[in-house]
C-alpha atoms as a PDB file:
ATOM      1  CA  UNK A   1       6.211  22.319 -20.595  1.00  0.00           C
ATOM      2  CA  UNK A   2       4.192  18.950 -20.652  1.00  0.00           C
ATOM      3  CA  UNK A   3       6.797  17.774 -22.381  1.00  0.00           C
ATOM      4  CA  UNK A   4       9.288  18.095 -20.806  1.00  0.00           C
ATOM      5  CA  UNK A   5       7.745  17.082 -17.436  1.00  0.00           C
ATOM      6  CA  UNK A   6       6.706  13.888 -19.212  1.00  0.00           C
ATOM      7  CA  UNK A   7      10.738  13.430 -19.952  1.00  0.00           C
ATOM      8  CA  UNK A   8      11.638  14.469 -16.437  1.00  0.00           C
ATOM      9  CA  UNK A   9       9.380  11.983 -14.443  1.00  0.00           C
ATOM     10  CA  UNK A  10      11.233   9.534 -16.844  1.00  0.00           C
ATOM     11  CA  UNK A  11      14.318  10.483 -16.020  1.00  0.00           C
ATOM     12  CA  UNK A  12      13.168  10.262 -12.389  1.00  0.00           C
ATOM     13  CA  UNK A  13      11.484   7.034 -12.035  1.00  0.00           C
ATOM     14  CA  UNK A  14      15.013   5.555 -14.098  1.00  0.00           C
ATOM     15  CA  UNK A  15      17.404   7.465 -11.099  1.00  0.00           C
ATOM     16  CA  UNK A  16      15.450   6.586  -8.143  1.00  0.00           C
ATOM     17  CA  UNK A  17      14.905   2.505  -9.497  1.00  0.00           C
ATOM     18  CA  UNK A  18      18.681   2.211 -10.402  1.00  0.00           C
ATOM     19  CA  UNK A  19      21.627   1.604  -7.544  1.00  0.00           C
ATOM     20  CA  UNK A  20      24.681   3.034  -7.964  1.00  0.00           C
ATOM     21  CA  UNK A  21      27.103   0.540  -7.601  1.00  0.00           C
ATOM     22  CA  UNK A  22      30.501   2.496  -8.622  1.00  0.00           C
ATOM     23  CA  UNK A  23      32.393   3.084  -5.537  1.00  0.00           C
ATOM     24  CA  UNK A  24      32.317   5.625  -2.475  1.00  0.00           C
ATOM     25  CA  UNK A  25      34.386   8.974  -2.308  1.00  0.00           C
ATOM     26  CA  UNK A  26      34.896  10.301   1.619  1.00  0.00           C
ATOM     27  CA  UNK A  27      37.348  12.760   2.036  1.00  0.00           C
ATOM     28  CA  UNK A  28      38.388  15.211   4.945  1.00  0.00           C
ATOM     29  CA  UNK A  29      40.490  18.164   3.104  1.00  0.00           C
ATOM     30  CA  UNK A  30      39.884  18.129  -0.460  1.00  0.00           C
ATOM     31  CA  UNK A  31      37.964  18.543  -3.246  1.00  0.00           C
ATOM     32  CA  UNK A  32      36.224  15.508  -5.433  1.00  0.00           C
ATOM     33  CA  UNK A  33      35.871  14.811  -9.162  1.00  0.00           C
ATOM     34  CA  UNK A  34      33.208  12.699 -10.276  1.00  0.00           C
ATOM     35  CA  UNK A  35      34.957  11.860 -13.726  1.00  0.00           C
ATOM     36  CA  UNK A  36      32.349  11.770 -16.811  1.00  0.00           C
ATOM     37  CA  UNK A  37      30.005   8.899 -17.253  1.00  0.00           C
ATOM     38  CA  UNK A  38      31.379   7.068 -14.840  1.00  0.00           C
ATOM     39  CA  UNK A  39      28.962   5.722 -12.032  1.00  0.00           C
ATOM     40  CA  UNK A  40      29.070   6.485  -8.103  1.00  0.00           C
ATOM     41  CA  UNK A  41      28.251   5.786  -4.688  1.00  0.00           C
ATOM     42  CA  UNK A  42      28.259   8.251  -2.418  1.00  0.00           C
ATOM     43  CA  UNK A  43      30.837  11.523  -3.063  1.00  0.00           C
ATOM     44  CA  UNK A  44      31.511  13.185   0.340  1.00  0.00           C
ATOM     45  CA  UNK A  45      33.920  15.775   1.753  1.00  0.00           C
ATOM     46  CA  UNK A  46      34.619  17.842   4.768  1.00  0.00           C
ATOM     47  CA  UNK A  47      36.914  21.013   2.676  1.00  0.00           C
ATOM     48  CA  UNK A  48      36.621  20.740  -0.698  1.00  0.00           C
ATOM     49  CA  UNK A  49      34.196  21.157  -3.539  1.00  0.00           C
ATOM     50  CA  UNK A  50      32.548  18.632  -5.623  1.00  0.00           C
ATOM     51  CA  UNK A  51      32.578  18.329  -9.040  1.00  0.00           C
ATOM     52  CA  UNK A  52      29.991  15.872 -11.206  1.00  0.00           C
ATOM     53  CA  UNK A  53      30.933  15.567 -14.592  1.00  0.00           C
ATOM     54  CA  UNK A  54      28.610  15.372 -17.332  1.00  0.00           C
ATOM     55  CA  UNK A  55      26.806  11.756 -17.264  1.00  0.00           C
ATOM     56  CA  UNK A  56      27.998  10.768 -14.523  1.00  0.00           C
ATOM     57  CA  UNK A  57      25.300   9.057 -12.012  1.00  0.00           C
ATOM     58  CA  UNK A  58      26.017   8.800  -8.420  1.00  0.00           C
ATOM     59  CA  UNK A  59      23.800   8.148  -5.385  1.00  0.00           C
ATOM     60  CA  UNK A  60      24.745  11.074  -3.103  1.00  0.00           C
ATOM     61  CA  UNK A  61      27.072  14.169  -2.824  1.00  0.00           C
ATOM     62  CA  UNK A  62      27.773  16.218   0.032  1.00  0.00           C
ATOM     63  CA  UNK A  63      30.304  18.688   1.902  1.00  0.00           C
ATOM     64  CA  UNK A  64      30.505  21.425   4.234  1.00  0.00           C
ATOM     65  CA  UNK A  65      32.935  23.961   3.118  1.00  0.00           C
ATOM     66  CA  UNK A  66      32.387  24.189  -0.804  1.00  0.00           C
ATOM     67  CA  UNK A  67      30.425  24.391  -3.593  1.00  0.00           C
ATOM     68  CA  UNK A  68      28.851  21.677  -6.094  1.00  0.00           C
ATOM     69  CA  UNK A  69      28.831  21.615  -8.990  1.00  0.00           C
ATOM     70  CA  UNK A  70      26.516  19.276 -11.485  1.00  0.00           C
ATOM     71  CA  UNK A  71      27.620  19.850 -15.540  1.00  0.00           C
ATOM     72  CA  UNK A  72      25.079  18.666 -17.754  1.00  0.00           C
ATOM     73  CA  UNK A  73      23.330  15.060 -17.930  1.00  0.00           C
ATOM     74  CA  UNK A  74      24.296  13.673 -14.997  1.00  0.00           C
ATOM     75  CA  UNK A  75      21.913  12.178 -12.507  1.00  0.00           C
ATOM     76  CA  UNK A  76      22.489  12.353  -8.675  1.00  0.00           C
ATOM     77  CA  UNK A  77      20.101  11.208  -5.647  1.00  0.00           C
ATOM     78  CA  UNK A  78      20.728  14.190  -3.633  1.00  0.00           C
ATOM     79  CA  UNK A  79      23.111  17.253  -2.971  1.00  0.00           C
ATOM     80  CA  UNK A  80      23.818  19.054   0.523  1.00  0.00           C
ATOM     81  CA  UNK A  81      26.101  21.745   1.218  1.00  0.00           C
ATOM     82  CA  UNK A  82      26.639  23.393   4.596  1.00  0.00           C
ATOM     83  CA  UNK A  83      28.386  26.936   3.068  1.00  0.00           C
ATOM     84  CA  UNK A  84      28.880  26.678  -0.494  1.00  0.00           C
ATOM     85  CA  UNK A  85      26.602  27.212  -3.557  1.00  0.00           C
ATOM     86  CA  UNK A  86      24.983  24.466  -6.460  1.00  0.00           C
ATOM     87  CA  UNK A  87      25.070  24.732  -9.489  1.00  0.00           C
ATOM     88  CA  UNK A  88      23.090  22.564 -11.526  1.00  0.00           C
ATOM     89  CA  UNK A  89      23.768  21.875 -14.931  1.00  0.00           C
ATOM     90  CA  UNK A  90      21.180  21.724 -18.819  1.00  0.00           C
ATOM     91  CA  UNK A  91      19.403  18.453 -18.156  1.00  0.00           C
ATOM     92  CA  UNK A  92      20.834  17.028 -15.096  1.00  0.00           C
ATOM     93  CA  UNK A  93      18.183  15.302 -12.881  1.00  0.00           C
ATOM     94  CA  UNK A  94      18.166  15.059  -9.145  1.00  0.00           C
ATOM     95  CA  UNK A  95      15.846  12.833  -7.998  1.00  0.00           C
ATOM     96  CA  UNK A  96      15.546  13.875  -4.412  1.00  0.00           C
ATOM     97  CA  UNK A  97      16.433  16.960  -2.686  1.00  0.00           C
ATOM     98  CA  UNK A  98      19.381  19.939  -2.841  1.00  0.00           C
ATOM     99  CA  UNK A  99      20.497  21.806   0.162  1.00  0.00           C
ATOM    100  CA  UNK A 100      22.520  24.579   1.109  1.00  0.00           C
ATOM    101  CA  UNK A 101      22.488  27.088   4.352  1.00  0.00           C
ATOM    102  CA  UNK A 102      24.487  29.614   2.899  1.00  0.00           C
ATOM    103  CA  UNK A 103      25.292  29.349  -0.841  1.00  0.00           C
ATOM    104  CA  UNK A 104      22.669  29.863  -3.673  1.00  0.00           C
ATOM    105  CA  UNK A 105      20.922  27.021  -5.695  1.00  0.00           C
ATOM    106  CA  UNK A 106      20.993  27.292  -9.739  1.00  0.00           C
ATOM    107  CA  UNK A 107      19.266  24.984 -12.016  1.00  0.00           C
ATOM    108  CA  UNK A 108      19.917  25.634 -15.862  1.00  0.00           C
ATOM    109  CA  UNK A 109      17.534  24.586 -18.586  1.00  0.00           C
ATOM    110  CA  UNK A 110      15.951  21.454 -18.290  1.00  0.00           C
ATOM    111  CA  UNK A 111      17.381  20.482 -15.336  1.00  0.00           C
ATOM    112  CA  UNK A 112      14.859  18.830 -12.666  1.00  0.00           C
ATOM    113  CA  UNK A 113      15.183  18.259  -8.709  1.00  0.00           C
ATOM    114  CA  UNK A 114      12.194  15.702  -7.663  1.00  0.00           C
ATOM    115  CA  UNK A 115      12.629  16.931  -4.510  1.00  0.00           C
ATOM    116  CA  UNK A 116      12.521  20.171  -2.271  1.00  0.00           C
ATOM    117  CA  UNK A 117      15.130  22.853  -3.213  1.00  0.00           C
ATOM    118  CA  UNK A 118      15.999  24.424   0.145  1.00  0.00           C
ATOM    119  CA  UNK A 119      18.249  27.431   1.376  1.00  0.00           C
ATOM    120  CA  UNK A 120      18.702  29.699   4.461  1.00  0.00           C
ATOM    121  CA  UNK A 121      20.982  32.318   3.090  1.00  0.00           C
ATOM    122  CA  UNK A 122      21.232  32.156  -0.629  1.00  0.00           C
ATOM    123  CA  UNK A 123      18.866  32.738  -3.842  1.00  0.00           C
ATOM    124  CA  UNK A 124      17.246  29.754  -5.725  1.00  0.00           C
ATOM    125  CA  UNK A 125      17.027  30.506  -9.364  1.00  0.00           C
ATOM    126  CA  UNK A 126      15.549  27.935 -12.602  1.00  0.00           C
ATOM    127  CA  UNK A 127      15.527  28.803 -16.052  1.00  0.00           C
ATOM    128  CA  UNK A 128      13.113  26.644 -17.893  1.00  0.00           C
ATOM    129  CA  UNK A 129      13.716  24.023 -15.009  1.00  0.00           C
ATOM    130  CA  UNK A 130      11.260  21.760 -12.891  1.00  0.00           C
ATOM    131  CA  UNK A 131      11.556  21.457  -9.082  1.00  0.00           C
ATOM    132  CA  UNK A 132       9.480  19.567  -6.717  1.00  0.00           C
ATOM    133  CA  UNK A 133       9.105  22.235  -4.023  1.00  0.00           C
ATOM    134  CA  UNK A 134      10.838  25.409  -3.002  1.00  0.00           C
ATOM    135  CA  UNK A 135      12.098  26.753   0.844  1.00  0.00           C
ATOM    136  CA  UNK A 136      14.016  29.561   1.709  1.00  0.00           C
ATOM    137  CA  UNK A 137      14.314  32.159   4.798  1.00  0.00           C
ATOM    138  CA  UNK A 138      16.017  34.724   3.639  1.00  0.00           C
ATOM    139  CA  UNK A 139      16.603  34.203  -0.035  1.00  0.00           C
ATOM    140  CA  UNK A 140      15.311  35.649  -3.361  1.00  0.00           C
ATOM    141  CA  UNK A 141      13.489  33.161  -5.602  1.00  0.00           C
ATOM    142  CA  UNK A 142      13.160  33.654  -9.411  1.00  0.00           C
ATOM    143  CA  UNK A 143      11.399  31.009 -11.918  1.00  0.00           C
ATOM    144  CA  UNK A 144      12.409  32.193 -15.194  1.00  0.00           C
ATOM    145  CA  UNK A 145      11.358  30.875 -18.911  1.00  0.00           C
ATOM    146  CA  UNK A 146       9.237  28.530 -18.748  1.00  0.00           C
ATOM    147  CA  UNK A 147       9.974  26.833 -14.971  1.00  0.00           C
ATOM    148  CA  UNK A 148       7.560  24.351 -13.149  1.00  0.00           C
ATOM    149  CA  UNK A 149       7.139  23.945  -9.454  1.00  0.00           C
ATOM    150  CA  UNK A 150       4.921  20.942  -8.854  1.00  0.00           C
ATOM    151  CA  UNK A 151       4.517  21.693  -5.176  1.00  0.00           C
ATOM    152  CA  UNK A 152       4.719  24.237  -2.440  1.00  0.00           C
ATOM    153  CA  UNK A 153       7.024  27.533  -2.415  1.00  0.00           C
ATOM    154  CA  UNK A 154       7.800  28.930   1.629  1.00  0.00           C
ATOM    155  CA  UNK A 155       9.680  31.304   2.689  1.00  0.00           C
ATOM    156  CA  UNK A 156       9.758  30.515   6.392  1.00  0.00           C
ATOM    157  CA  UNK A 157       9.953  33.064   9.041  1.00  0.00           C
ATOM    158  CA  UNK A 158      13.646  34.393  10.410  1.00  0.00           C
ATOM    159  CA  UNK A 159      13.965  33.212  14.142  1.00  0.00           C
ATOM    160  CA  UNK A 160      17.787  34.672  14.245  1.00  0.00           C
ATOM    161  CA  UNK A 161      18.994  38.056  15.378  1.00  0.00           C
ATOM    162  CA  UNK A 162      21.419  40.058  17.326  1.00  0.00           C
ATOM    163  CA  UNK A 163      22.104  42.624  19.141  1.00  0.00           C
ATOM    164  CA  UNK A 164      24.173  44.417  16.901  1.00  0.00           C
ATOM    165  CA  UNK A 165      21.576  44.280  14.078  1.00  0.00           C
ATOM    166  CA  UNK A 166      19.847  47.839  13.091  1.00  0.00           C
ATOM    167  CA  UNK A 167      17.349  48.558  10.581  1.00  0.00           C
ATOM    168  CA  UNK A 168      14.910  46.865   9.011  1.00  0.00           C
ATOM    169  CA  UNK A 169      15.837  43.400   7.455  1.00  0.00           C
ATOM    170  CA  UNK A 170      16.395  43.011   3.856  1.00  0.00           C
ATOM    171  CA  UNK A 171      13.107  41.594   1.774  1.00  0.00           C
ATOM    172  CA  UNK A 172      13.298  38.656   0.012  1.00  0.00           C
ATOM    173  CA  UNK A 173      12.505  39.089  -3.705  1.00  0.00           C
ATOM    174  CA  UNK A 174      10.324  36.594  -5.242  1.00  0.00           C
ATOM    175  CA  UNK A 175       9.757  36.552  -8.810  1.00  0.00           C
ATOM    176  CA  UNK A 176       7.540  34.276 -10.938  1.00  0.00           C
ATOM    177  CA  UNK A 177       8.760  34.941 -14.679  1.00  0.00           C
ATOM    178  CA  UNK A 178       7.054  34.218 -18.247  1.00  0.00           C
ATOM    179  CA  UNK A 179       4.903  31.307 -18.245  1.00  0.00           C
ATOM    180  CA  UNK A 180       6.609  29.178 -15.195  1.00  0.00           C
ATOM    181  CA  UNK A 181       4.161  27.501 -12.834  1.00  0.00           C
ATOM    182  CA  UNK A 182       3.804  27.269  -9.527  1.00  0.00           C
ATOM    183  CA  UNK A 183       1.439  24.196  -9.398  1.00  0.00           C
ATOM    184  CA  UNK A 184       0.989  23.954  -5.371  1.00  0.00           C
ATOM    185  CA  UNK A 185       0.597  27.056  -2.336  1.00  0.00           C
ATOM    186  CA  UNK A 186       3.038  30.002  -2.103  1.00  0.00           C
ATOM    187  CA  UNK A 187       3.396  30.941   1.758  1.00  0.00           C
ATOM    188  CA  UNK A 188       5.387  33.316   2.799  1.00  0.00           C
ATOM    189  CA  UNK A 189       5.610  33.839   6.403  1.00  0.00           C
ATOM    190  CA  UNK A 190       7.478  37.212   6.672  1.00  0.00           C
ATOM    191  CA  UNK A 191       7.252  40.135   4.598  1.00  0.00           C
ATOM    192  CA  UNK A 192       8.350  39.321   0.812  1.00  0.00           C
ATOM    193  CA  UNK A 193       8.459  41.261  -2.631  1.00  0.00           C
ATOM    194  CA  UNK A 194       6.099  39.289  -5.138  1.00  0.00           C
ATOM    195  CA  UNK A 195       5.867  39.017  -8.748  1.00  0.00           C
ATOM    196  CA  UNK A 196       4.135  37.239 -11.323  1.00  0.00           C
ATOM    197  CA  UNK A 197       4.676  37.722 -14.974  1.00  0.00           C
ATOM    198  CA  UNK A 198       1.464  37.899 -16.851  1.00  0.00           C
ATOM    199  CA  UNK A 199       1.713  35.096 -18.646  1.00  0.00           C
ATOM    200  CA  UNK A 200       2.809  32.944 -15.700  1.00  0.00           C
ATOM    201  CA  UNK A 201      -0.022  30.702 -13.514  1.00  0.00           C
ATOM    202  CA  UNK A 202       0.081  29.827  -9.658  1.00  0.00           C
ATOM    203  CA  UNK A 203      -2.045  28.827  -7.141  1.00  0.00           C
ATOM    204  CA  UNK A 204      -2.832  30.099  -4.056  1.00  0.00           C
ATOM    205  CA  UNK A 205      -0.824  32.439  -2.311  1.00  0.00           C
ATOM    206  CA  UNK A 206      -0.894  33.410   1.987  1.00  0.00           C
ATOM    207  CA  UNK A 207       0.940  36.212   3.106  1.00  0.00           C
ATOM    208  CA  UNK A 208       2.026  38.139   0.862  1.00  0.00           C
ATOM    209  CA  UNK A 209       0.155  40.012  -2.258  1.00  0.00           C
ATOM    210  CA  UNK A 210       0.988  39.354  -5.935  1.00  0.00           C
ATOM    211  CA  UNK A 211       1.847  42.498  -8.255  1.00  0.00           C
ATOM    212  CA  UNK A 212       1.554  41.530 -12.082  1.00  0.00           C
ATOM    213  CA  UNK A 213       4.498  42.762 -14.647  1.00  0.00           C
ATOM    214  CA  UNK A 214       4.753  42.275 -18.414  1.00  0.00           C
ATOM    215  CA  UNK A 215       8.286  42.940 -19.557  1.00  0.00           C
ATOM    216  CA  UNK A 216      11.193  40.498 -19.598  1.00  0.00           C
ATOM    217  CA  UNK A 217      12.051  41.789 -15.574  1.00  0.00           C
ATOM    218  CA  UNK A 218       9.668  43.131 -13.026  1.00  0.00           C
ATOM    219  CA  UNK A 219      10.089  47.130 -12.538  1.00  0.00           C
ATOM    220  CA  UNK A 220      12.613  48.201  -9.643  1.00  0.00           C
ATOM    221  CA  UNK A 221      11.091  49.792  -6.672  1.00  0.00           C
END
């Protein structure tokens, strides 16, 4: 894992010193193509998805209705969806944050987000990726094979409801897998499902108490 954090603060520090100077992309109904090692400003659309193609380095993307999509290699400042999921391809590199209300947030191996990876409604999954923090209400969280978070994990409290909700909410699931690391605080402020593998480290953890597994998944309950 040193490693490859040593190559992913590189690849950092070389994103957030360079400007994009390749030209803007603002549409209203649509979706974008970021075409492959080409270099961009900032990619922005109202109705449309977004799709980054791999090497390409752009300073921004963003829409409301549709997903994003990174393939691998590229480098972007910063991703925001409103409803629509990320995807983020084998070593891409984000150097700030990634956003989404409701739409899940996928890194693949080697991919790194300097920044805070943040949902409302939708699951945050790495394999064998780096992120700089982690923030979710009411999604599931799984580091898998190897992941790193250098800072905090929350899972904030749920201030919405309605008066046609029954039952008891669903519990977010929150699993640390073999040997990822979680190097700040875990705080969960509502009632979560947490597991850390055996082999995996973190640090300290409010609200919530940590069952240990040993197999490649944690047991269902």
């Amino acid at each position: 894992m040193s490693r490859i954090a040593a190559m992913v603060m590189l690849s950092l520090f070389t994103l957030a010193s360079a400007h994009a100077e390749g030209k803007d992309i603002d549409k209203v109904n649509g979706a974008i193509v970021a075409s492959a090692g080409e270099t961009y400003g900032k990619l922005e659309t109202v109705n449309g998805a977004i799709r980054i193609e791999e090497g390409v380095n752009a300073n921004s993307a963003e829409t409301v209705n549709g997903s994003i999509t990174v393939a691998a290699k590229a480098q972007v400042g910063s991703l925001e969806a409103v409803n629509g999921g990320i995807r983020i391809g084998e070593d891409a590199v984000i150097a700030r944050g990634v956003e989404t209300v409701n739409g899940g947030i996928t890194l693949a191996s080697g991919a790194a987000v300097g920044g805070t990876l943040e949902t409302v409604n939708g699951s945050i999954r790495l394999d064998h990726a780096v992120a700089g923090a982690i923030k979710t209400v009411n999604g599931d969280i799984v580091l898998g094979n190897g992941s790193l978070v250098r800072g905090n994990i929350l899972i904030d409290q749920s201030h919405s409801w309605s008066l046609f909700s029954f039952g008891k909410p669903r519990v977010p699931k929150v699993v640390v897998g073999t040997h990822s690391k979680v190097e700040g605080e875990m705080v969960f402020k509502r009632e979560v499902e947490l597991w850390v593998h055996d082999s995996a480290t973190v640090g300290k953890v409010t609200g919530a108490t940590a069952k240990a597994y040993s197999g490649e998944q944690p047991p269902e309950e």
